[in-house]
N, C-alpha and C. Protein backbone atom coordinates (compact mmCIF):
# COMPACT_ATOMS: atom_id res chain seq x y z
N UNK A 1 56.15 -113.20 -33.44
CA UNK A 1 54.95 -113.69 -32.78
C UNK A 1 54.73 -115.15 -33.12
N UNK A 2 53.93 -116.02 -32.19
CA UNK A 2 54.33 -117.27 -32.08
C UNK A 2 52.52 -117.14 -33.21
N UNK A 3 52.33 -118.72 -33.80
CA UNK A 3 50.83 -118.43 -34.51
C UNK A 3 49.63 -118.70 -33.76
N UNK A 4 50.12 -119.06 -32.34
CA UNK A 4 48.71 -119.12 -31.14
C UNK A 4 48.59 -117.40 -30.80
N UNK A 5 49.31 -116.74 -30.75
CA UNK A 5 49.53 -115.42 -30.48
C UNK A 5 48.98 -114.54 -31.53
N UNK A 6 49.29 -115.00 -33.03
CA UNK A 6 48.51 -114.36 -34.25
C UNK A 6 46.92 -114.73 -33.90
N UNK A 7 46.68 -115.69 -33.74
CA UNK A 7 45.16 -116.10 -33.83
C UNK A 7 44.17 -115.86 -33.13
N UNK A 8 44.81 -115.28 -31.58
CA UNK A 8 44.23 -115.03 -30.74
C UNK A 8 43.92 -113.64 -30.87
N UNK A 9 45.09 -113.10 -31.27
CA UNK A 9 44.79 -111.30 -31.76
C UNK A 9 43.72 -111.12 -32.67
N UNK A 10 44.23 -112.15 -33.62
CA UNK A 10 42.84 -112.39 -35.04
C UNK A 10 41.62 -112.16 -33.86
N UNK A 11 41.25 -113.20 -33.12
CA UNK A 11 40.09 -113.58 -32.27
C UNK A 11 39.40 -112.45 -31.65
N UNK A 12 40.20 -111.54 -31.46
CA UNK A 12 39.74 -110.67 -30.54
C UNK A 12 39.18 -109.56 -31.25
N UNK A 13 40.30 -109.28 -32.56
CA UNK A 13 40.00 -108.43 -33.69
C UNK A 13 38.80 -108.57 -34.24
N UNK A 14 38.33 -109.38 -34.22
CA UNK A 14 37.10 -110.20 -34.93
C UNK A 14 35.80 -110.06 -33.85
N UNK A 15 36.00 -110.24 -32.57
CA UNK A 15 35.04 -109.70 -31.26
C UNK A 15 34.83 -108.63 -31.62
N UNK A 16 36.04 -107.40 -31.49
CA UNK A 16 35.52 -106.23 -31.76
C UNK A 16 34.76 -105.73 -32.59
N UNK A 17 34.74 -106.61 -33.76
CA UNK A 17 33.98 -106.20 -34.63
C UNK A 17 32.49 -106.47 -34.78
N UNK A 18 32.29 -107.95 -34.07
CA UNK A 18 30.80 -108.21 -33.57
C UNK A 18 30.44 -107.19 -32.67
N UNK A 19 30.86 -106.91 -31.36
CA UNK A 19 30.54 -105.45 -30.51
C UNK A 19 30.58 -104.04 -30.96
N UNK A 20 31.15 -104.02 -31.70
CA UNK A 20 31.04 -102.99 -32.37
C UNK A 20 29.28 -102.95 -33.82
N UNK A 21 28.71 -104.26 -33.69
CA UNK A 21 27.98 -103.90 -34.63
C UNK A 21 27.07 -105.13 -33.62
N UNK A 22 26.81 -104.88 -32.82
CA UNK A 22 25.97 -105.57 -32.02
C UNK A 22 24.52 -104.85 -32.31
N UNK A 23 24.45 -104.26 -32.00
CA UNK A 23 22.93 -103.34 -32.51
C UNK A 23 23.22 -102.12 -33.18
N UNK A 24 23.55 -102.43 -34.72
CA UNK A 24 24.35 -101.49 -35.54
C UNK A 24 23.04 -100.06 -35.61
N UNK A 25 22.01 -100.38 -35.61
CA UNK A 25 21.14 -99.18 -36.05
C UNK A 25 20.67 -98.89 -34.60
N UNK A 26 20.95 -99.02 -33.22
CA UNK A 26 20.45 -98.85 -31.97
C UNK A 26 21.47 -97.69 -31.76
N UNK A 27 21.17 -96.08 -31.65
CA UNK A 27 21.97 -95.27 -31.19
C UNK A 27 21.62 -94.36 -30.24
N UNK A 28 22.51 -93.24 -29.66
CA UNK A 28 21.96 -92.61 -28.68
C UNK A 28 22.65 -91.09 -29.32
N UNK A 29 21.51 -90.19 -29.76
CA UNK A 29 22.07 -89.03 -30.11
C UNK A 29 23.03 -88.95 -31.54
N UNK A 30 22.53 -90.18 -32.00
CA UNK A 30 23.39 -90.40 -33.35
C UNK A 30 24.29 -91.07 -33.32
N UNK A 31 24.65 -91.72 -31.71
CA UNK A 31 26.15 -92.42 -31.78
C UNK A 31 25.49 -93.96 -31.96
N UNK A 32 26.08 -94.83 -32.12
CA UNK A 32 25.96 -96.40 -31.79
C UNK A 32 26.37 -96.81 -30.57
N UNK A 33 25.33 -97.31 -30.45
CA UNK A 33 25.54 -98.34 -29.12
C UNK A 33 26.34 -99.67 -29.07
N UNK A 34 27.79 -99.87 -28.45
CA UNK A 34 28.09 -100.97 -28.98
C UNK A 34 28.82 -101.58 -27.38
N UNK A 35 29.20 -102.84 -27.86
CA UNK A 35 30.01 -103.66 -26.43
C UNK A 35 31.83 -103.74 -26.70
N UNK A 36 31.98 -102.51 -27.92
CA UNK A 36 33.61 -102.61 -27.79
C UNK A 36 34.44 -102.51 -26.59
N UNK A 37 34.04 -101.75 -25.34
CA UNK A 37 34.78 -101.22 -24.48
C UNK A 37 34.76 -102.80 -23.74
N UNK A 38 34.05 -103.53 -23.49
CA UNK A 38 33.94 -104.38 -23.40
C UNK A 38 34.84 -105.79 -23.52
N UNK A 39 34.89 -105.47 -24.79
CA UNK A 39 35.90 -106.64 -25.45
C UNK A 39 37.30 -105.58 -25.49
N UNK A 40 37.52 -104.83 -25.13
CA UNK A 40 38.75 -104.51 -25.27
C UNK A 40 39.47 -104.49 -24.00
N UNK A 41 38.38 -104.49 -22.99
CA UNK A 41 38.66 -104.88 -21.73
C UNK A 41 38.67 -106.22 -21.27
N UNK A 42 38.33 -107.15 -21.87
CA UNK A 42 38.69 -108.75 -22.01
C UNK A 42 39.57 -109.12 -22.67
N UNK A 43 39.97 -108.57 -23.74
CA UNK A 43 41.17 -108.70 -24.65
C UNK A 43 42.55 -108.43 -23.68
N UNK A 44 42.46 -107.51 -22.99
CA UNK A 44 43.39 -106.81 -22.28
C UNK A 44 43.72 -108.24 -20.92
N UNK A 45 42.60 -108.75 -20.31
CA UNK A 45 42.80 -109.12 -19.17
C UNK A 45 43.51 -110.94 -19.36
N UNK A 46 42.49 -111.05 -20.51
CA UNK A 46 42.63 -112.80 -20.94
C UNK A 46 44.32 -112.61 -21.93
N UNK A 47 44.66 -111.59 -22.60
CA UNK A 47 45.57 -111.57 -23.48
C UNK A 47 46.80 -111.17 -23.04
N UNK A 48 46.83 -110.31 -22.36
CA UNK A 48 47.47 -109.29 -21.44
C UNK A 48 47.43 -108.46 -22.04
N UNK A 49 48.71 -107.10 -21.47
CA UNK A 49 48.87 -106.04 -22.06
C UNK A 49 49.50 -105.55 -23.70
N UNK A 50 50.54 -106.67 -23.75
CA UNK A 50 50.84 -106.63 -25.47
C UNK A 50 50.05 -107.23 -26.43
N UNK A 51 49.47 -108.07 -26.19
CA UNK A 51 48.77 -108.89 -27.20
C UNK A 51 47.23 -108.21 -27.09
N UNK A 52 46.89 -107.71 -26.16
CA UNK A 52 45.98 -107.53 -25.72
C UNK A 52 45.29 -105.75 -26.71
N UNK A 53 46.47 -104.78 -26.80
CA UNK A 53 46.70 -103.80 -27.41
C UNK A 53 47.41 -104.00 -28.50
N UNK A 54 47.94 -105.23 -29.08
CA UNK A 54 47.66 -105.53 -30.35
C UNK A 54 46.40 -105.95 -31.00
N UNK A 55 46.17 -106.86 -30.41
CA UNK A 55 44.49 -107.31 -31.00
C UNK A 55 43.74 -106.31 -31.41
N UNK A 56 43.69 -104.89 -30.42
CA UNK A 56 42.96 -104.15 -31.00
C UNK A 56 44.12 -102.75 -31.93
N UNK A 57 44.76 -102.77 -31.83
CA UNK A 57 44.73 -102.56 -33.00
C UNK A 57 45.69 -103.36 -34.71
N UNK A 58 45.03 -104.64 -34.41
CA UNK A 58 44.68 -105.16 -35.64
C UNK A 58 43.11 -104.72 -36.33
N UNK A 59 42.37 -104.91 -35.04
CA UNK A 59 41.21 -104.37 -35.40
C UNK A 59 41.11 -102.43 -36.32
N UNK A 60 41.58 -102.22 -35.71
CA UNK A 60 41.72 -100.41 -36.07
C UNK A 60 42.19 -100.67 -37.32
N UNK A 61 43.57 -100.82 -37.89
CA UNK A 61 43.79 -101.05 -38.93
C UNK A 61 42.97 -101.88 -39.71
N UNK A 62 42.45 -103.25 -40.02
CA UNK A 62 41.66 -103.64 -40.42
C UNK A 62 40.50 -103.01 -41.14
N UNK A 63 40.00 -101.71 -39.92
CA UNK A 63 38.75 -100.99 -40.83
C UNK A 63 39.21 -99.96 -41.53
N UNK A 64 40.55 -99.41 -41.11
CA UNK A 64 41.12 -98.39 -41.96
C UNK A 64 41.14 -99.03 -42.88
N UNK A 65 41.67 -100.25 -43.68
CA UNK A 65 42.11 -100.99 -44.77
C UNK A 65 40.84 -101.15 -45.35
N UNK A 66 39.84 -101.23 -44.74
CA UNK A 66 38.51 -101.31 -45.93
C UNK A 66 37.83 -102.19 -45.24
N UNK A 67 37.81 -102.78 -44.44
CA UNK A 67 37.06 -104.29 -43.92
C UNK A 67 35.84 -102.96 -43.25
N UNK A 68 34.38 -103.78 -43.10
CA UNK A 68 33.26 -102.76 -42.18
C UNK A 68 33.40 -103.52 -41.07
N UNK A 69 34.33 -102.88 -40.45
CA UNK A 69 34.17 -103.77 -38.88
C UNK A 69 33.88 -102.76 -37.48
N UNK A 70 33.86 -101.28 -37.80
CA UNK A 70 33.79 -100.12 -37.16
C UNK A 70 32.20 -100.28 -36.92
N UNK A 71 31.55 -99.58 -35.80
CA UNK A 71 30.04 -99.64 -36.21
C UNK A 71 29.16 -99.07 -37.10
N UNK A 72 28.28 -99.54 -37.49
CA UNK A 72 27.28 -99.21 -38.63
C UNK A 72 28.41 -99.49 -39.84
N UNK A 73 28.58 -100.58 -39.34
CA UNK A 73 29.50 -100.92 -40.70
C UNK A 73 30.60 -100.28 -41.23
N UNK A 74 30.78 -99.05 -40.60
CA UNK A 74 31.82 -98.49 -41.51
C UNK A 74 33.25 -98.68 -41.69
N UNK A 75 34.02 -98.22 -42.75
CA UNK A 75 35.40 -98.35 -42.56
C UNK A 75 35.96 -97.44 -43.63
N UNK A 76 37.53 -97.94 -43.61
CA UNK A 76 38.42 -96.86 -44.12
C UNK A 76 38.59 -95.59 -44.24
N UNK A 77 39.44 -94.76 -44.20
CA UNK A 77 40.26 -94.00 -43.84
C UNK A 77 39.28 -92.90 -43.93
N UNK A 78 38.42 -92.61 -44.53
CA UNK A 78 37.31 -91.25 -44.37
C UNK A 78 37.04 -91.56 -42.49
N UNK A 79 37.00 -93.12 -42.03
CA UNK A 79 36.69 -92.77 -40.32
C UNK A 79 37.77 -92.22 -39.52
N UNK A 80 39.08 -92.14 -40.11
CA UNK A 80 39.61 -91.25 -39.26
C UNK A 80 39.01 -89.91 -38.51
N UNK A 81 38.39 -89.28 -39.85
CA UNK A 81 37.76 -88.12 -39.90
C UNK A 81 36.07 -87.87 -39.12
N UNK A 82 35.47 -89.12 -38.64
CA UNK A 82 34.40 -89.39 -38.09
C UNK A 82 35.15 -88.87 -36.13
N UNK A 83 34.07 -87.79 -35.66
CA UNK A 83 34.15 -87.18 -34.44
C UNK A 83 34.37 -88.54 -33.56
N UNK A 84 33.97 -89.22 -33.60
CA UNK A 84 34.05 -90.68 -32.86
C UNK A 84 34.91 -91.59 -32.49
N UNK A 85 35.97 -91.33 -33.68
CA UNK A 85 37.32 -92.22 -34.00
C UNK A 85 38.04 -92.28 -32.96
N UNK A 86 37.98 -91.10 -31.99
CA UNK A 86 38.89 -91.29 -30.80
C UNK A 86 38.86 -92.67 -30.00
N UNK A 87 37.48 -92.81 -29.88
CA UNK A 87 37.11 -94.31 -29.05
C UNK A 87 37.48 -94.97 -29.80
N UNK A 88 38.02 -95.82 -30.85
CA UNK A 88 38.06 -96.36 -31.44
C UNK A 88 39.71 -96.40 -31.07
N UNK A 89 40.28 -95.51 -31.79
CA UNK A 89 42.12 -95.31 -30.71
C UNK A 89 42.40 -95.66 -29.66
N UNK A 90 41.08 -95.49 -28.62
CA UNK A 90 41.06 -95.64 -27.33
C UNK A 90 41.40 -97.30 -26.80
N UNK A 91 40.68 -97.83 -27.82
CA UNK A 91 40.85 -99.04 -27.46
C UNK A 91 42.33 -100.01 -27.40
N UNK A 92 42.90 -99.33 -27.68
CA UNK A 92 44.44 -99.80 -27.98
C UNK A 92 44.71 -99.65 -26.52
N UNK A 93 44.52 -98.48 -25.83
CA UNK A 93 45.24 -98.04 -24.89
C UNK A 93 44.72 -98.88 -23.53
N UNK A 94 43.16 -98.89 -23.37
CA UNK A 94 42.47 -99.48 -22.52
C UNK A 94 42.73 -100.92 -22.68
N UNK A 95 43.12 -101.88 -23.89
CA UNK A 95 43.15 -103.37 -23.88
C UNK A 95 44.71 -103.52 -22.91
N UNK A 96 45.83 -102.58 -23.36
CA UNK A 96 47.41 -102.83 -22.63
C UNK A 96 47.48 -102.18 -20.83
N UNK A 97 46.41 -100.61 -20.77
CA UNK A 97 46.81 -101.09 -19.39
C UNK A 97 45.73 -101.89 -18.43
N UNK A 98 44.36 -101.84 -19.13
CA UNK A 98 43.77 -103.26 -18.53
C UNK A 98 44.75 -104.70 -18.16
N UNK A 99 45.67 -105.05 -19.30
CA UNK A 99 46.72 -106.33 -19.62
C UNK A 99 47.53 -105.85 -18.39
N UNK A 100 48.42 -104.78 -18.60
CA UNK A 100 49.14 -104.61 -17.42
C UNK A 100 48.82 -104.52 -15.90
N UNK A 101 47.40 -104.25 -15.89
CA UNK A 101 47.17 -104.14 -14.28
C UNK A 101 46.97 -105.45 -13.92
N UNK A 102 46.34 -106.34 -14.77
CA UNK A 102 46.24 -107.89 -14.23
C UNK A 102 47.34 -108.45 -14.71
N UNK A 103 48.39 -108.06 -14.94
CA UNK A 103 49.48 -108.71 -14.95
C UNK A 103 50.01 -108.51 -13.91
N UNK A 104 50.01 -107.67 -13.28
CA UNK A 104 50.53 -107.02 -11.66
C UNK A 104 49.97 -108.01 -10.48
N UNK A 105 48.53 -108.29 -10.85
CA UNK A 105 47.78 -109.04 -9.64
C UNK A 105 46.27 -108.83 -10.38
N UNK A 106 46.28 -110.30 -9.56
CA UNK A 106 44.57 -110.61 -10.15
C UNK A 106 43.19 -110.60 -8.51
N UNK A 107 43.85 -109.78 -8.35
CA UNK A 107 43.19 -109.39 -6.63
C UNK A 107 42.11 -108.28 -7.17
N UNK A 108 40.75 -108.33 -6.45
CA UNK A 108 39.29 -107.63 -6.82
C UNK A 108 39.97 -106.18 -6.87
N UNK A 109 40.45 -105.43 -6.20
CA UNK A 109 41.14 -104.42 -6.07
C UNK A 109 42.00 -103.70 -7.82
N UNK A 110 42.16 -105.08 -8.46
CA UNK A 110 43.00 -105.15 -9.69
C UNK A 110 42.26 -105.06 -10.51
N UNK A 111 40.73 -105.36 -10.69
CA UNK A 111 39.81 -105.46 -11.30
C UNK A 111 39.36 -104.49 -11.44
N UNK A 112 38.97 -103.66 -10.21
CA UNK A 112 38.39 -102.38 -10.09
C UNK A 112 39.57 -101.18 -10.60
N UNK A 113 40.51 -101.78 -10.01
CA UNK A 113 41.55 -100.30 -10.76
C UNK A 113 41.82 -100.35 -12.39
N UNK A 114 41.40 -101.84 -12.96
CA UNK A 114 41.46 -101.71 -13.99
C UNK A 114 40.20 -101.62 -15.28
N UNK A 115 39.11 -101.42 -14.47
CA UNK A 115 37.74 -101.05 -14.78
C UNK A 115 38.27 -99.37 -14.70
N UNK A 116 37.79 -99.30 -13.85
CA UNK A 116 38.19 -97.58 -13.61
C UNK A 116 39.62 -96.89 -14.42
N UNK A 117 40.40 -97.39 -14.80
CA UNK A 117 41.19 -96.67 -15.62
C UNK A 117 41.37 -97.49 -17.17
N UNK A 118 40.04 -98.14 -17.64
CA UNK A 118 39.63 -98.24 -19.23
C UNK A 118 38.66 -97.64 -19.46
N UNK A 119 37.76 -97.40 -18.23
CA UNK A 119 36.83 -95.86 -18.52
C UNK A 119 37.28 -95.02 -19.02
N UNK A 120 37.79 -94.41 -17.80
CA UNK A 120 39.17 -93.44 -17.69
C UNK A 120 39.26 -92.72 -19.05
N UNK A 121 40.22 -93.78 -19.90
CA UNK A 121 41.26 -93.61 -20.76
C UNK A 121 40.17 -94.09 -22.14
N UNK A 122 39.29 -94.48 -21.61
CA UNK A 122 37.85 -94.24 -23.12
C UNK A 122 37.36 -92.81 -23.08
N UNK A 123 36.98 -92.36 -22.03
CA UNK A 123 36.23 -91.46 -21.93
C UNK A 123 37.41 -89.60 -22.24
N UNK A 124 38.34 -89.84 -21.47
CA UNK A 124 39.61 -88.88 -21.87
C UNK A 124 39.52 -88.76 -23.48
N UNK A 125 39.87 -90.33 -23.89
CA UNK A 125 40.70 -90.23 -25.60
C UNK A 125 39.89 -89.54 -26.33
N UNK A 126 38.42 -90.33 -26.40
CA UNK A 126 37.38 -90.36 -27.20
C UNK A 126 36.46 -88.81 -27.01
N UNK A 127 36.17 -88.58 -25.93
CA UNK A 127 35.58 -86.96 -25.87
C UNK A 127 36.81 -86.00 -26.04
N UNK A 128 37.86 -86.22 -25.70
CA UNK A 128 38.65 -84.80 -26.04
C UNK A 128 39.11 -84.99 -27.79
N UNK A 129 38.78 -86.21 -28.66
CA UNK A 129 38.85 -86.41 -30.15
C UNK A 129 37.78 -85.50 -30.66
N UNK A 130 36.26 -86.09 -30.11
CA UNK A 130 35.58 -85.48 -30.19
C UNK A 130 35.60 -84.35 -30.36
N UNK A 131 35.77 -83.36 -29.61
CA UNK A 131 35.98 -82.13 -29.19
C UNK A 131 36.42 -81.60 -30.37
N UNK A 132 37.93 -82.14 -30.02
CA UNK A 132 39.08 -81.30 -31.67
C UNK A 132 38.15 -81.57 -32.80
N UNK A 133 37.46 -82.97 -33.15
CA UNK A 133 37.03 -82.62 -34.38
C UNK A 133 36.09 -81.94 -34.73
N UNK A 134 35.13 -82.15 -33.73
CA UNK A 134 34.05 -80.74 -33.77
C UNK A 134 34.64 -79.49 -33.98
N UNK A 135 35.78 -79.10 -33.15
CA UNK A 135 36.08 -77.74 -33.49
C UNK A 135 36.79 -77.56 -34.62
N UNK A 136 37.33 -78.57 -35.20
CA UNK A 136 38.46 -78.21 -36.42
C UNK A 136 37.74 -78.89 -37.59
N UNK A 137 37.34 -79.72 -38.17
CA UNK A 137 36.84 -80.19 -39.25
C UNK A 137 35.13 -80.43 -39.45
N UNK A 138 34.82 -81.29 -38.40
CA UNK A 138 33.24 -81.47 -38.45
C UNK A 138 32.90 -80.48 -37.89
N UNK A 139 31.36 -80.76 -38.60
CA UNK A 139 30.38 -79.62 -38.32
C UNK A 139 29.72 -79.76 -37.08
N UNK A 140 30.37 -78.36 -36.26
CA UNK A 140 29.91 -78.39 -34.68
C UNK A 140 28.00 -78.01 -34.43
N UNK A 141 27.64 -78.50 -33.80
CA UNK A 141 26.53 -77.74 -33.21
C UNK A 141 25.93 -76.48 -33.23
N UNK A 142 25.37 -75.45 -33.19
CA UNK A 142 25.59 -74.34 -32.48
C UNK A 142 25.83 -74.06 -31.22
N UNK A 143 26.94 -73.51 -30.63
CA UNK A 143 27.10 -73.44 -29.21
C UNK A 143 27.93 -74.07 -28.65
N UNK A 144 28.56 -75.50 -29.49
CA UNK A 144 29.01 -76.16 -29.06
C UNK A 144 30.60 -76.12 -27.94
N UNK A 145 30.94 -76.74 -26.97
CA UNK A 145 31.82 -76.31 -26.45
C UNK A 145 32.32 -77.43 -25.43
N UNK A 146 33.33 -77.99 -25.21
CA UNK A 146 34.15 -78.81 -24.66
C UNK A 146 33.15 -79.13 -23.45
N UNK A 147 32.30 -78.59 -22.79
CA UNK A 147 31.70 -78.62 -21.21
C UNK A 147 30.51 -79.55 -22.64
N UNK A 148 29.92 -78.71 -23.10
CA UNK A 148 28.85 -79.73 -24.13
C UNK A 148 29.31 -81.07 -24.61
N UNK A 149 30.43 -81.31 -25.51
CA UNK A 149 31.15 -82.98 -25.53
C UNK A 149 31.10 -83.44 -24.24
N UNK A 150 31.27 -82.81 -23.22
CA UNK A 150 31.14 -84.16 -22.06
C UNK A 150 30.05 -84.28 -21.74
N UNK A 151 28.93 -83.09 -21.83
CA UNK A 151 27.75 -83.75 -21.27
C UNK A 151 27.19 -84.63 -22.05
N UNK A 152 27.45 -84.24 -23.53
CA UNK A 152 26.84 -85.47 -24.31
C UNK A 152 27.43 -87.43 -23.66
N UNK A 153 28.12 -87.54 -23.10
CA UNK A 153 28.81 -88.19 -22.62
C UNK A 153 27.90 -88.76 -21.35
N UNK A 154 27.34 -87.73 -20.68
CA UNK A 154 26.44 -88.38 -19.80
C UNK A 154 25.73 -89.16 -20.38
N UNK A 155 24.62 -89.43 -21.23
CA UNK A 155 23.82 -90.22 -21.70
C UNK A 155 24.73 -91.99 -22.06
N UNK A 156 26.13 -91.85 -22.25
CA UNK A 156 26.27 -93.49 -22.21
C UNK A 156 27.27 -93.78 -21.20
N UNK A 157 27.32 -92.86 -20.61
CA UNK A 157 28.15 -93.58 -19.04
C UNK A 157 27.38 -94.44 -18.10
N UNK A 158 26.16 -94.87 -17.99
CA UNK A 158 26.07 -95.57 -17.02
C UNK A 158 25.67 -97.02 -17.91
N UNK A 159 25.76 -97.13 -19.70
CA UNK A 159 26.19 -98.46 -19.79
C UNK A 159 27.28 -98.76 -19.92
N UNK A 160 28.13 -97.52 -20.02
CA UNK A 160 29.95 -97.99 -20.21
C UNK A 160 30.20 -98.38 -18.92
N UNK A 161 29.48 -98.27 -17.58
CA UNK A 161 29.67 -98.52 -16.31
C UNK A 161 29.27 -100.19 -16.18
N UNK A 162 28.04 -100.16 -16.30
CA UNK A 162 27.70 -101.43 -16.24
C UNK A 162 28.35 -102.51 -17.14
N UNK A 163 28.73 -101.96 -18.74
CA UNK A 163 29.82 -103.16 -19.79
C UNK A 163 30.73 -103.74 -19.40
N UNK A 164 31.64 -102.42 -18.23
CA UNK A 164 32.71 -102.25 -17.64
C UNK A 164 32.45 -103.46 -16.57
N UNK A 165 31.90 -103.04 -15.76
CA UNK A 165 31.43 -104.56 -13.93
C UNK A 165 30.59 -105.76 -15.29
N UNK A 166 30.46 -105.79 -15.81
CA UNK A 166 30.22 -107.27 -16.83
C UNK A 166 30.97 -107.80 -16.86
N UNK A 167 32.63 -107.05 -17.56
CA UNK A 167 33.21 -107.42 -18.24
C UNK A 167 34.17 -107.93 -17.12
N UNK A 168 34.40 -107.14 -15.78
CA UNK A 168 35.34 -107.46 -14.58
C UNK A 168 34.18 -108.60 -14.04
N UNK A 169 33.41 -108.81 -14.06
CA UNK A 169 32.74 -109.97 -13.34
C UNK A 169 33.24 -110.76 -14.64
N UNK A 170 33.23 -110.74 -15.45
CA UNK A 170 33.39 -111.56 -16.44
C UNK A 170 34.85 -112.40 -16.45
N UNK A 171 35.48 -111.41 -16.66
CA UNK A 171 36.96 -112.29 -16.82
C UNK A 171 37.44 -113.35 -15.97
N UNK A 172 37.01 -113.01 -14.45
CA UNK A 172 37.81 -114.14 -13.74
C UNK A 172 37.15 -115.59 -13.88
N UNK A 173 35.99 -115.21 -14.56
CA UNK A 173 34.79 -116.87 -14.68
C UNK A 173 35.77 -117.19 -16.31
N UNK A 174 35.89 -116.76 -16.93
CA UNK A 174 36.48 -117.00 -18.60
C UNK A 174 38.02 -117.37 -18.09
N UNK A 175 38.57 -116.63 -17.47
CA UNK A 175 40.16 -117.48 -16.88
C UNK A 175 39.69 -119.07 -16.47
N UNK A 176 38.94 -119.02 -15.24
CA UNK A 176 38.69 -119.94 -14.65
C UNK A 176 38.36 -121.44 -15.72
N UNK A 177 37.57 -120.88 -16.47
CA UNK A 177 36.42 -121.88 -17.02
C UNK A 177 37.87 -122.27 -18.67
N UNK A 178 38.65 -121.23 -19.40
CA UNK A 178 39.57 -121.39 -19.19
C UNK A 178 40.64 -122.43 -19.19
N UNK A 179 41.16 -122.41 -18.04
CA UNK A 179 42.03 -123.15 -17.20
C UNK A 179 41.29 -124.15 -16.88
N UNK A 180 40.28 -124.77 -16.58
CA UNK A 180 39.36 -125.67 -16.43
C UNK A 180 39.03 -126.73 -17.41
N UNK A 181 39.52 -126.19 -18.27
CA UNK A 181 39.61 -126.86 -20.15
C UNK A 181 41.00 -127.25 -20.50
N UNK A 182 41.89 -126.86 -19.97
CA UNK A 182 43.44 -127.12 -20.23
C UNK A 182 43.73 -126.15 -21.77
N UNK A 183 42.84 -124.83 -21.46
CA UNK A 183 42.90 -123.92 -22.17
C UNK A 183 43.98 -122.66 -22.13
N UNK A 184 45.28 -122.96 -22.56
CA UNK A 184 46.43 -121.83 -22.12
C UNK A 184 46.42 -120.42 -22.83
N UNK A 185 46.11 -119.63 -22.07
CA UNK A 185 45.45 -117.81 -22.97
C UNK A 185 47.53 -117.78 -22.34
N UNK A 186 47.91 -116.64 -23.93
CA UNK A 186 49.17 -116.58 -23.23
C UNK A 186 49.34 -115.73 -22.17
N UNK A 187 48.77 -114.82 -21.65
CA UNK A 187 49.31 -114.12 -20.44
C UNK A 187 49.47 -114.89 -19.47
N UNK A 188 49.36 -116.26 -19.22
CA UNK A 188 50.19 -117.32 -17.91
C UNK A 188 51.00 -117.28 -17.72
C-alpha cells in the first residue's frame, strides 16, 4: 500500500469512529443511534471498493484491539459477543460493494443500486447476527424469534433510509468539490 492509501484508510477509520459515537447516549430500544452506515457508504464510493473495505475494517480491528471507537465507547474483544456486532462486520462488506458499484459507473441509477444494496447487506448481516446471538449466547427476550429481530429493525429503517439518500446525495458533491481542489481520492 502506497502511504496516501494508508492515511486515507486511517481517515475513514477514524470517521467511523466519530459516527459511531455521534450521539453516544441517544438510543432506540437500547441500541445507539449512529451515522456509521453512512460513512461506510462514503468510504466505499470516495475510496472505492478495496480501500474502501479496508478502511473499515481497520476500524473493526482497531476496537477489537482496545481503542473505544465502537459506540458508547466500547471496544475489544468481549464486542464480538455484543448482539450488535454483526453491523459492525457489516460494514466491511457495504464500504467494497458500495466501491465496486461506483467503480462500474457513476450514473444516478449506480447510486441507487448502491444505496439499496448497503442497506441490503447492513440489514441481512447485522439482524441475522443478531438473531444467532440472541439465540445462542445472549440473553433473549421472552418469546423472542427471528420475525421479532426484524421487527425490532423497523424502528431504525427509515433513518438508515434517509443516512443512506444523504450519503448518495452526498458523494457526488464531495467527488466534485474534491476534484475542484486538485484533490486525487485514489479510486480515479
Amino acid at each position: 500500500m502506497k502511504a496516501n492509501e494508508i492515511v486515507l484508510c486511517a481517515l475513514f477509520a477514524a470517521l467511523m469512529a466519530v459516527g459511531a459515537n455521534v450521539s453516544p447516549f441517544l438510543t432506540i430500544g437500547g441500541v445507539p443511534v449512529t451515522l456509521q452506515l453512512m460513512f461506510a457508504i462514503i468510504a466505499g464510493g470516495l475510496l472505492g471498493s478495496r480501500l474502501g473495505a479496508l478502511s473499515m475494517a481497520a476500524y473493526l480491528f482497531s476496537g477489537l484491539a482496545g481503542a473505544p471507537v465502537f459506540a458508547q465507547f466500547k471496544s475489544g474483544p468481549a464486542s464480538l459477543l455484543s448482539p450488535t456486532f454483526g453491523f459492525i462486520l457489516s460494514f466491511i462488506l457495504v464500504a467494497y460493494t458500495t466501491g465496486k458499484i461506483l467503480e462500474n459507473s457513476l450514473k444516478k441509477v449506480a447510486y441507487v443500486s448502491a444505496g439499496t444494496a448497503a442497506v441490503f447487506l447492513n440489514y441481512i448481516i447485522g439482524t441475522n447476527y443478531m438473531y444467532a446471538a440472541f439465540k445462542w449466547w445472549a440473553e433473549a427476550p421472552e418469546g423472542f424469534s427471528y420475525l421479532i429481530a426484524w421487527s425490532w429493525m423497523a424502528a431504525y429503517f427509515p433513518l438508515d433510509l434517509a443516512v443512506t439518500v444523504l450519503s448518495l446525495v452526498a458523494l457526488p458533491k464531495i467527488q466534485s468539490a474534491l476534484k475542484h481542489r486538485s484533490i486525487r481520492m485514489v479510486r480515479e
